[in-house]
C-alpha atoms as a PDB file:
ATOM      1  CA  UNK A   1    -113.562 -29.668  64.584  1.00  0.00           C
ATOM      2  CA  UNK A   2    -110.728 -29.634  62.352  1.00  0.00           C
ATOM      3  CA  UNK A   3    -109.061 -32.602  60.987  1.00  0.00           C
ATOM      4  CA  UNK A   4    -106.010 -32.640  63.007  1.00  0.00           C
ATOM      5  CA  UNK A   5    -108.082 -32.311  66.037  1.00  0.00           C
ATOM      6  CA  UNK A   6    -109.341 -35.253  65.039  1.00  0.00           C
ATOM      7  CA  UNK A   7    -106.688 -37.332  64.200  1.00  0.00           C
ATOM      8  CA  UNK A   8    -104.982 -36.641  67.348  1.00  0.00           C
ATOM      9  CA  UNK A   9    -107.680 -38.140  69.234  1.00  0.00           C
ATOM     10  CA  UNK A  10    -108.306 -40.579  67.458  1.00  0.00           C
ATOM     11  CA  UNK A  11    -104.399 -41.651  66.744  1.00  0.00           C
ATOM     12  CA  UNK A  12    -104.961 -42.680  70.754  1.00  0.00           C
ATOM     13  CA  UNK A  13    -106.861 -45.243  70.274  1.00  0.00           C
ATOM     14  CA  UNK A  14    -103.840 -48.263  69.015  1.00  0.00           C
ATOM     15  CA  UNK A  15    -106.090 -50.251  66.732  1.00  0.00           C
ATOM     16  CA  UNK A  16    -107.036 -47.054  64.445  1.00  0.00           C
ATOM     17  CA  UNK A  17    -103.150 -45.787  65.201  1.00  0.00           C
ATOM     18  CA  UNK A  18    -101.947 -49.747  63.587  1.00  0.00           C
ATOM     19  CA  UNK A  19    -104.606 -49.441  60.619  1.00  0.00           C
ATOM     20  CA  UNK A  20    -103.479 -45.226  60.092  1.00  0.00           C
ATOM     21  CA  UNK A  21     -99.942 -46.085  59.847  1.00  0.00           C
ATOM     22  CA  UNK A  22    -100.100 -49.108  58.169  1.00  0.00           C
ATOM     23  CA  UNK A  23    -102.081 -47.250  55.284  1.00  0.00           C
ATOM     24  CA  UNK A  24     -99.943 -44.179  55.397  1.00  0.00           C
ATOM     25  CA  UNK A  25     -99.562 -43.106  51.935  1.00  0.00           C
ATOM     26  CA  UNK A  26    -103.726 -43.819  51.503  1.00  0.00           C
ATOM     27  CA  UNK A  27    -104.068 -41.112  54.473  1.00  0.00           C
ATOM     28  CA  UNK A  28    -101.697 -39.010  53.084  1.00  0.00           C
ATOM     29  CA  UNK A  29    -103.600 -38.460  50.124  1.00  0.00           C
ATOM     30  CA  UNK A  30    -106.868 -38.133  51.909  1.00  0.00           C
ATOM     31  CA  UNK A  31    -105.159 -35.933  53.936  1.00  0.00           C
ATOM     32  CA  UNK A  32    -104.352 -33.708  50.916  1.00  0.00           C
ATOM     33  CA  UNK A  33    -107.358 -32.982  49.068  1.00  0.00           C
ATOM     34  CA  UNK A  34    -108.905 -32.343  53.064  1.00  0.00           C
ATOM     35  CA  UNK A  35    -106.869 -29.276  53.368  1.00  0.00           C
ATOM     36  CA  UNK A  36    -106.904 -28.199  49.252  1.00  0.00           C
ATOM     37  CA  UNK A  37    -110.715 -28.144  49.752  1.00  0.00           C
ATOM     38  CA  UNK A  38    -110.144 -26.521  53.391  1.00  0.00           C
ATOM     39  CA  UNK A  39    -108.010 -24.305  51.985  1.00  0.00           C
ATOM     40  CA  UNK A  40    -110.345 -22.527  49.020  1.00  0.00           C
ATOM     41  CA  UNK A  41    -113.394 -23.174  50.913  1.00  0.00           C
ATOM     42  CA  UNK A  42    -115.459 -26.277  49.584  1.00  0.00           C
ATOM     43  CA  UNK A  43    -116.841 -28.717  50.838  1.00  0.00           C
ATOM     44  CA  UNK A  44    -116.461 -32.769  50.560  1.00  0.00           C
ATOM     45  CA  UNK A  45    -120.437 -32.085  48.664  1.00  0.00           C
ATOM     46  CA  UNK A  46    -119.126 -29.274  46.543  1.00  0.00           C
ATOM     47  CA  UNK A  47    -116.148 -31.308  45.312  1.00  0.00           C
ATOM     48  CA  UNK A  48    -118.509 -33.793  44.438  1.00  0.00           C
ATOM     49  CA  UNK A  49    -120.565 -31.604  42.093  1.00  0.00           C
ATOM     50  CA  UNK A  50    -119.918 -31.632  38.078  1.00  0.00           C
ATOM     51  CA  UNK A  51    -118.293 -28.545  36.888  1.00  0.00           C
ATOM     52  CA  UNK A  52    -119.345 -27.098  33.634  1.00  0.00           C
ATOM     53  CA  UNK A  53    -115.624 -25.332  32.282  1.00  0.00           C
ATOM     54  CA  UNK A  54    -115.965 -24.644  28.666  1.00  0.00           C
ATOM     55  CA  UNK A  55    -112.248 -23.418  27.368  1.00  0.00           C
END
């Protein structure tokens, strides 16, 4: 299910609508890294990982 699925459901419910708004900006950056690790394909495990990058 994808997160907007989700929040739509969930933004039904008014106690977890009261706590999403009121922590906004928080969600908003949740939000963001979500879809940027949606987006090229990782997941919330693979973000989590140590990267070796040697410039």
């Amino acid at each position: 299910m994808k997160i907007n699925a989700i929040l739509t459901r969930e933004l039904k419910n008014p106690k977890f609508a009261e706590a999403y708004y009121a922590d906004k900006e928080k969600s908003a950056s949740v939000l963001a890294l979500y879809h940027a690790r949606e987006e090229v394909g990782l997941t919330q495990a693979d973000s989590k990982r140590p990267s070796i990058n040697h410039c």
